[in-house]
Protein backbone atom coordinates (compact mmCIF):
# COMPACT_ATOMS: atom_id res chain seq x y z
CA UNK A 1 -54.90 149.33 -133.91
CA UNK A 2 -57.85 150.94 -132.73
CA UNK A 3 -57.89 152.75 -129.58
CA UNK A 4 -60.59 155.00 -127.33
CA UNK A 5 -58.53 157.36 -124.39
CA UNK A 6 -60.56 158.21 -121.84
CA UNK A 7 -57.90 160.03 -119.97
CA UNK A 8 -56.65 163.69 -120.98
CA UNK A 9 -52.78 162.81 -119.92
CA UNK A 10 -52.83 159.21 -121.88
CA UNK A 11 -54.41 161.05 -125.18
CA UNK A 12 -50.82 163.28 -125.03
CA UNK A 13 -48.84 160.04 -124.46
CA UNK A 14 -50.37 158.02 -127.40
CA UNK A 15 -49.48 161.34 -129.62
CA UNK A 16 -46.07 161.83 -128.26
CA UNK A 17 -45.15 158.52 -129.06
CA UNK A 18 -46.35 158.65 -132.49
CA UNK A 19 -49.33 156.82 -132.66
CA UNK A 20 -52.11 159.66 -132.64
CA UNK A 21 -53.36 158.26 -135.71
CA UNK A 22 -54.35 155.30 -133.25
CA UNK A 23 -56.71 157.05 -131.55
CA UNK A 24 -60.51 156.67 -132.90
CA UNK A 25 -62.14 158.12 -129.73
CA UNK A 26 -60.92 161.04 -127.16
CA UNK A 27 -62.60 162.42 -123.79
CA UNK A 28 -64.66 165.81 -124.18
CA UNK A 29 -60.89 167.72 -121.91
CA UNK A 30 -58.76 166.37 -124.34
CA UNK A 31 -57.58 169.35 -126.30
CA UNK A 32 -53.56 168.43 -126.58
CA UNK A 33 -51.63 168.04 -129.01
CA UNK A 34 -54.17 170.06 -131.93
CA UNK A 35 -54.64 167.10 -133.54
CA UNK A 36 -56.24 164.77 -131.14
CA UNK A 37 -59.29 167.71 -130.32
CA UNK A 38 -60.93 166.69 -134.12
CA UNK A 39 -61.55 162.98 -132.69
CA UNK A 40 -65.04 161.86 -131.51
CA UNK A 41 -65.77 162.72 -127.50
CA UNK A 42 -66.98 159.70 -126.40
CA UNK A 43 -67.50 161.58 -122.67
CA UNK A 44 -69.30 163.98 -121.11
CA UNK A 45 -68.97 165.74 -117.42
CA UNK A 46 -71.91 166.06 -115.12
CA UNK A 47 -70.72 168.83 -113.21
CA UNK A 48 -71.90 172.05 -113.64
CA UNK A 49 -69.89 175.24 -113.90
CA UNK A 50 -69.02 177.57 -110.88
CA UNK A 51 -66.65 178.90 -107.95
CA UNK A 52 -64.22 176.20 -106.96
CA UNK A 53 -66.12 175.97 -103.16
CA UNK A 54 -69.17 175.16 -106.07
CA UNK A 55 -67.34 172.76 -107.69
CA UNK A 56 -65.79 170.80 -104.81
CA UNK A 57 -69.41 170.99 -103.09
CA UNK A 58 -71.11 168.88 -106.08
CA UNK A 59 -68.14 166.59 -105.70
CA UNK A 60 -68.48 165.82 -102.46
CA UNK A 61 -72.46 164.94 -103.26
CA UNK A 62 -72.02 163.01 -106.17
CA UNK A 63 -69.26 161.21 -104.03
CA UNK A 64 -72.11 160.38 -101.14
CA UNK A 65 -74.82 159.64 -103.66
CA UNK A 66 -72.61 157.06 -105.50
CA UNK A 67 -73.80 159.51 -108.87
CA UNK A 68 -70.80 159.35 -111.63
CA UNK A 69 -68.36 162.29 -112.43
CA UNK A 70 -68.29 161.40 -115.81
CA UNK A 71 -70.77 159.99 -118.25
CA UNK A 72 -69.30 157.41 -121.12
CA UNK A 73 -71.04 157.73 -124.38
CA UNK A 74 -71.21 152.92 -124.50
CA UNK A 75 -73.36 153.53 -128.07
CA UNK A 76 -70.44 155.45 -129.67
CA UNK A 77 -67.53 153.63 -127.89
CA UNK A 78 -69.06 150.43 -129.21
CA UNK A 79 -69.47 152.21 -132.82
CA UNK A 80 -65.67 152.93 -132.18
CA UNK A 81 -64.71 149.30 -132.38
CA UNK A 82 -61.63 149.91 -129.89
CA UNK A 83 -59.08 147.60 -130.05
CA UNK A 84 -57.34 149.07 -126.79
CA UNK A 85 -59.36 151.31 -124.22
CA UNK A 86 -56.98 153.48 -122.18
CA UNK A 87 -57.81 154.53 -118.70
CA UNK A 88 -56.94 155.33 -115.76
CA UNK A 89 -57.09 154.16 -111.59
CA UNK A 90 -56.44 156.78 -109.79
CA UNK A 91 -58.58 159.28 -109.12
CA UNK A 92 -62.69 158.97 -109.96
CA UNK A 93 -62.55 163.36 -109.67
CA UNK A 94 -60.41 163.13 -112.80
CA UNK A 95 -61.61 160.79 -115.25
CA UNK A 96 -64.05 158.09 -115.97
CA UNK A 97 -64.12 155.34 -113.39
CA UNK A 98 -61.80 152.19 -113.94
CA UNK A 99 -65.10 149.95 -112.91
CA UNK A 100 -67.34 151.51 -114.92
CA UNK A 101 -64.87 151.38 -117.82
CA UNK A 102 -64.44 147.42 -117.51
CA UNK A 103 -68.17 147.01 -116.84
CA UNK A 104 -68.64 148.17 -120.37
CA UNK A 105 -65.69 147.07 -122.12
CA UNK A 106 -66.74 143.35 -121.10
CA UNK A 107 -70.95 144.32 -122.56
CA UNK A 108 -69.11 144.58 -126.47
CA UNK A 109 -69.37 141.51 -128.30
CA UNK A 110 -65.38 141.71 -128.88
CA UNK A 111 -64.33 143.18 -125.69
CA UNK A 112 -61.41 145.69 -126.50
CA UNK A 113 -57.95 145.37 -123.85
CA UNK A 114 -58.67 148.00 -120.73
CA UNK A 115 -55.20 149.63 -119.77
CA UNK A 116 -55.18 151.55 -116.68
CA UNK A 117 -52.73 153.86 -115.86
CA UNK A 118 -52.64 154.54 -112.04
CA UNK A 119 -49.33 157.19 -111.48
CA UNK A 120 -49.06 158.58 -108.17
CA UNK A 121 -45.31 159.37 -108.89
CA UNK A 122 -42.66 160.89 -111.73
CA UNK A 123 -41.29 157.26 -112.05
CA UNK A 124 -44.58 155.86 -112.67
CA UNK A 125 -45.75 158.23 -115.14
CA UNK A 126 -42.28 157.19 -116.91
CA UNK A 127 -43.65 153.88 -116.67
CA UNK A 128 -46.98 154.75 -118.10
CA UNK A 129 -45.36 155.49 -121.24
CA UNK A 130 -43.57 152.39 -121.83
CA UNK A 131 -46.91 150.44 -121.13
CA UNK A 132 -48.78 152.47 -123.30
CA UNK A 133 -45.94 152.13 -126.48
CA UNK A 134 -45.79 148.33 -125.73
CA UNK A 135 -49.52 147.94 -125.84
CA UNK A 136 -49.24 149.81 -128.97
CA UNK A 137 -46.59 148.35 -131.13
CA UNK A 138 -44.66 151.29 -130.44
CA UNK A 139 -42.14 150.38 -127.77
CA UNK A 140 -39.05 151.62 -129.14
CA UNK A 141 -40.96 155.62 -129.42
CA UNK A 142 -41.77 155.45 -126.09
CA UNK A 143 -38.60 154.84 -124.60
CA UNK A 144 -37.14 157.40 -127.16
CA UNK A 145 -39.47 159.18 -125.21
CA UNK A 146 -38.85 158.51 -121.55
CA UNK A 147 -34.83 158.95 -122.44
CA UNK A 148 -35.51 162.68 -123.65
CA UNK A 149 -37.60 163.33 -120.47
CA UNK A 150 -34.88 162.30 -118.71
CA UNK A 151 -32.14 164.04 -120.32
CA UNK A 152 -34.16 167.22 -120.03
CA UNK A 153 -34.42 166.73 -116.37
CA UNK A 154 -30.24 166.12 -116.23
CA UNK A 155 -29.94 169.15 -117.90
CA UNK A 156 -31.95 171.25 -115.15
CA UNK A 157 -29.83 168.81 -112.09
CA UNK A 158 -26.82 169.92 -113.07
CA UNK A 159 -27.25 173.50 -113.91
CA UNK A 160 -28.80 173.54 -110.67
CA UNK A 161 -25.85 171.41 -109.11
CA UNK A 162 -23.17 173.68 -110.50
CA UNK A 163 -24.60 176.75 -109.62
CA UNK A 164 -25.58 175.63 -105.67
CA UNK A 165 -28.71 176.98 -106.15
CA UNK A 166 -30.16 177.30 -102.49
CA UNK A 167 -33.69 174.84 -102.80
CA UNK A 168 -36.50 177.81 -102.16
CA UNK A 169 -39.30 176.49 -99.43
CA UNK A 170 -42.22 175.96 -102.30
CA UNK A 171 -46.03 175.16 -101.17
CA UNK A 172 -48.34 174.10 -104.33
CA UNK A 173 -51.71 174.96 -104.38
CA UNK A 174 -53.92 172.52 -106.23
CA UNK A 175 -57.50 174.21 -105.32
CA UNK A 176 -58.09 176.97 -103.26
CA UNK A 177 -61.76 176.37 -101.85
CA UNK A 178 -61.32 174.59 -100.20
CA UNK A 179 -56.93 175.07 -100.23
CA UNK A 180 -55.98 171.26 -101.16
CA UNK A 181 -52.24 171.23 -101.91
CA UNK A 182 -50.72 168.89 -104.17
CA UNK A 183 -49.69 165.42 -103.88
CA UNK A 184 -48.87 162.60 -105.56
CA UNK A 185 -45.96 163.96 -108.26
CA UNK A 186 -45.91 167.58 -107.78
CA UNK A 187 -43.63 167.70 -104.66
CA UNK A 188 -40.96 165.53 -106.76
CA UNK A 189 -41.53 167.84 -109.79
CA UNK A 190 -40.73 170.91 -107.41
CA UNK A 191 -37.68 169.09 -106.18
CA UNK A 192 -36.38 168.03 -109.61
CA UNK A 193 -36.66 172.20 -110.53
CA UNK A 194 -34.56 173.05 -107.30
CA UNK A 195 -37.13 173.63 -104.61
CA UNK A 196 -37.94 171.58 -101.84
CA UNK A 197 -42.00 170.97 -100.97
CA UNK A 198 -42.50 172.13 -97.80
CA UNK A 199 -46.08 171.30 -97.21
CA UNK A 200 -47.01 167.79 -99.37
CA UNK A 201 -45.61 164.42 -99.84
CA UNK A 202 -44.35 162.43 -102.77
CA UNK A 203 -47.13 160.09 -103.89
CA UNK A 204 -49.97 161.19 -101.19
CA UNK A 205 -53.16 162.14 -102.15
CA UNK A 206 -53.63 165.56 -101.74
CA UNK A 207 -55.07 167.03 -98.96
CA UNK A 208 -57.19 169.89 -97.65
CA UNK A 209 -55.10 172.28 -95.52
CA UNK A 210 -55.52 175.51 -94.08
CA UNK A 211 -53.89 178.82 -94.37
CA UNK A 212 -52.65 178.95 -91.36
CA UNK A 213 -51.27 175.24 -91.66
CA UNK A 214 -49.66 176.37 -94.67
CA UNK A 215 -48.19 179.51 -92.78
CA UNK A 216 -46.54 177.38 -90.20
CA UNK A 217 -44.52 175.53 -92.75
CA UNK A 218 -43.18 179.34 -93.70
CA UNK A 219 -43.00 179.13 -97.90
CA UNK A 220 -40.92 181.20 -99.44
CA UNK A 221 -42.97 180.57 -103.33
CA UNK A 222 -46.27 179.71 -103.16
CA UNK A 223 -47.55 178.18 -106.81
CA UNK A 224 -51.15 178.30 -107.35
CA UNK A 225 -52.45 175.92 -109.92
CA UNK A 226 -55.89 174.69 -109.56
CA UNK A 227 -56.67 171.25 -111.61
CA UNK A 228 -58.12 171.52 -115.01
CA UNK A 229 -57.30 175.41 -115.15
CA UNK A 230 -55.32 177.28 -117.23
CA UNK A 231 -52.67 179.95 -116.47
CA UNK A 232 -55.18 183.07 -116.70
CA UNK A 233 -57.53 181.24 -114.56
CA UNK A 234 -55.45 180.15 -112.12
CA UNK A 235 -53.92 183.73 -111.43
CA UNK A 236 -57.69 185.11 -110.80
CA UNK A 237 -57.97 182.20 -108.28
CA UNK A 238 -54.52 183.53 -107.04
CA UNK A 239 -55.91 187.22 -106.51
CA UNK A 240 -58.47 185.41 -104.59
CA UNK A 241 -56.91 183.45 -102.81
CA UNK A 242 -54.51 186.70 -101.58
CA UNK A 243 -57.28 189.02 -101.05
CA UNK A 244 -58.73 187.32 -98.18
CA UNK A 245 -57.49 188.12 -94.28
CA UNK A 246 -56.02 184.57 -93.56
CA UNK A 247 -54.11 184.54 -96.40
CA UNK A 248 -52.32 187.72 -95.15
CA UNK A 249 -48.76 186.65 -94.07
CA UNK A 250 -48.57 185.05 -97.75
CA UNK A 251 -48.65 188.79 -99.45
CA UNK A 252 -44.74 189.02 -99.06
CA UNK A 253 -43.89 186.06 -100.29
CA UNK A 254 -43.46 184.86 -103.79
CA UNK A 255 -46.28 183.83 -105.44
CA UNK A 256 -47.02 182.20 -109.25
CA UNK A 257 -50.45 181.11 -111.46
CA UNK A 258 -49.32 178.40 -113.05
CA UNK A 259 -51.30 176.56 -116.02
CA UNK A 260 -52.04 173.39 -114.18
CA UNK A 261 -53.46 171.70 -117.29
CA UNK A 262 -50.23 172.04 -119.45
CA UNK A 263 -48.01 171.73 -116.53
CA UNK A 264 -49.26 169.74 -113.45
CA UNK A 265 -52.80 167.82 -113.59
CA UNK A 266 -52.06 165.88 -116.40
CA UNK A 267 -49.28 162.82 -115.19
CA UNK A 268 -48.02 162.27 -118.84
CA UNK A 269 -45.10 164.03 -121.01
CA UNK A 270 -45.80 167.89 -120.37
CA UNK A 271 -44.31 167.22 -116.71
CA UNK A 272 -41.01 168.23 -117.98
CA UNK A 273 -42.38 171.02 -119.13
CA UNK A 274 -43.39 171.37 -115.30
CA UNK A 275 -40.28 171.04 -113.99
CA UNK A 276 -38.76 173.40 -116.90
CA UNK A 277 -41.37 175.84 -115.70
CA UNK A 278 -40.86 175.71 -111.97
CA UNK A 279 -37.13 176.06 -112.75
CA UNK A 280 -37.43 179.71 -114.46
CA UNK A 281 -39.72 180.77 -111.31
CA UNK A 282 -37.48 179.35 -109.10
CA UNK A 283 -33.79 180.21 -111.18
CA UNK A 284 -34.64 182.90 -113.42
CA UNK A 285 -30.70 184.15 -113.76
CA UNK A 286 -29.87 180.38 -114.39
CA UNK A 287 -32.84 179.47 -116.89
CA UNK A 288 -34.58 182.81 -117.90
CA UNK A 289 -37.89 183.79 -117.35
CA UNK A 290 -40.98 181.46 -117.58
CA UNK A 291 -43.32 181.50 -120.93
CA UNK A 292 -46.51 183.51 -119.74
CA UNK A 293 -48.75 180.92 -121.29
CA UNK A 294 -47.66 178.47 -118.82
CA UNK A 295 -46.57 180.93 -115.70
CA UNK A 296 -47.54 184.46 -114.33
CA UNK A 297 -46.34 186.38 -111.73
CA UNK A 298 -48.75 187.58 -108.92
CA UNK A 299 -48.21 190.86 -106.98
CA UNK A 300 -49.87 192.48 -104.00
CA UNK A 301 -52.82 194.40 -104.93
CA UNK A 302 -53.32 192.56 -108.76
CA UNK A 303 -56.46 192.05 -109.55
CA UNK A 304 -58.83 189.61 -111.84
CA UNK A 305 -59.35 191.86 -114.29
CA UNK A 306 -55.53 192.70 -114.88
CA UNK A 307 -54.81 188.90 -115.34
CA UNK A 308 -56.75 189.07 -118.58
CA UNK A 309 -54.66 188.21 -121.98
């Protein structure tokens, strides 16, 4: 079995399961586990680096112009001789486009199976994994697989249950210029960890609020985790985000940077990890406190420069 992932969450799946020796051909984000980063990038971004309102601008551009996010290398893929090509149907912002993906696949002179994963919820990112082991000869890891997430996530339920932790009013930032906050998964993740979404909705897209829209929902935590940023980036988008006079009211409240590429962007095993996470910023007498690669705490007056490691 041969197979090219062109999708940073299904390149963790294939290796969770067992079957990273599978994989022939990884995007240019996927960097987890270690040992998938050493395969070949068969993709390349065309954005170009800058502020998120930067970033989000060229989106919206390449969105009008019809101009793809992401450029497939078809010469190496080809080279690759995949036997299975795993994408995904969600969202063209974070990954190659499931069109452009069969368009190619069906150009080889032995076109290679096209799986696209399309979660938008917890349950179907569960369900990823089982149609990525079957499609792999590796049913019986993935549900090994699933069954641990699950038990992981019992174990957080009913500490939570006995305890009668009160559910803390949570809003999730997912960029902050413009402030989108999270859809699709995230407000069930918060929920599984013991706090209750205030702001998003279970498997929506998510949307582009404002401050004060936020504000009238009244958070009590406010996690800030841009996509595709890790935990030290996140908290200088944090002190950003903060320092700026409608964003006032949300000084006294609780806010955490969160490493949205270990923890939230990616809709593939690391979401327990998520909800593990969220539970130490939410419970820290019940779970402890949360590993600083993967959460930091953001106080009034903190600045870039003192979120450095």
């Amino acid at each position: 079995m041969r197979v090219v992932s062109l999708l940073p969450a299904a390149s963790e799946i294939v290796a969770a399961i067992g079957a990273a020796d599978a994989l022939v051909g990884v995007t240019h984000e996927c960097d987890y586990p270690l040992e998938v980063r050493s395969r070949p990038h068969v993709t390349r971004s065309a954005l170009d680096s800058g502020t998120p309102w930067e970033i989000d601008a060229q989106v919206r551009a390449m969105a009008t112009t019809g101009v793809p996010l992401f450029m497939l290398d078809e010469p190496r893929i080809a080279s690759l001789q995949p036997d299975v090509i795993l994408t995904q149907a969600l969202c063209d912002v974070c990954a190659v486009s499931e069109t452009d993906v069969r368009a190619m696949a069906a150009r080889f002179a032995s076109p290679p199976r096209v799986i696209a994963l399309a979660s938008a919820t917890f349950d179907d990112v569960l369900r990823d994994i089982h149609t990525v082991g079957e499609a792999l000869g590796a049913g019986n890891a993935a549900a090994d697989l699933v069954a641990s997430i699950r038990q992981r996530l019992d174990t957080i339920h009913r500490a939570l249950k006995a305890a009668r932790e009160p559910r803390p009013r949570v809003a999730v930032i997912e960029w902050t210029d413009p402030v989108y906050v999270a859809g699709h998964w995230t407000p069930e993740l918060v929920r599984r960890a013991g706090g209750e979404d205030v702001v998003a909705q279970a498997g929506m897209h998510s949307v582009v609020v404002t401050a004060d829209e936020i504000a009238a929902h009244d958070p009590e935590v406010i996690l800030v985790s841009p996509c595709g940023f890790d935990v030290h980036a996140a908290f200088e988008q944090a002190c950003a985000l903060l320092a700026r006079g409608e964003w006032a009211w949300a000084r006294g409240r609780t806010v955490w940077a969160l490493n949205a590429n270990a923890l939230l962007s990616r809709p593939g095993p690391r979401l327990a990890d998520a909800v593990e996470t969220m539970a130490r910023v939410f419970a820290p007498s019940l779970f402890g406190a949360p590993d600083p690669t993967l959460a930091r705490r953001v106080f009034v007056g903190d600045t870039p420069d003192n979120g450095a490691p």
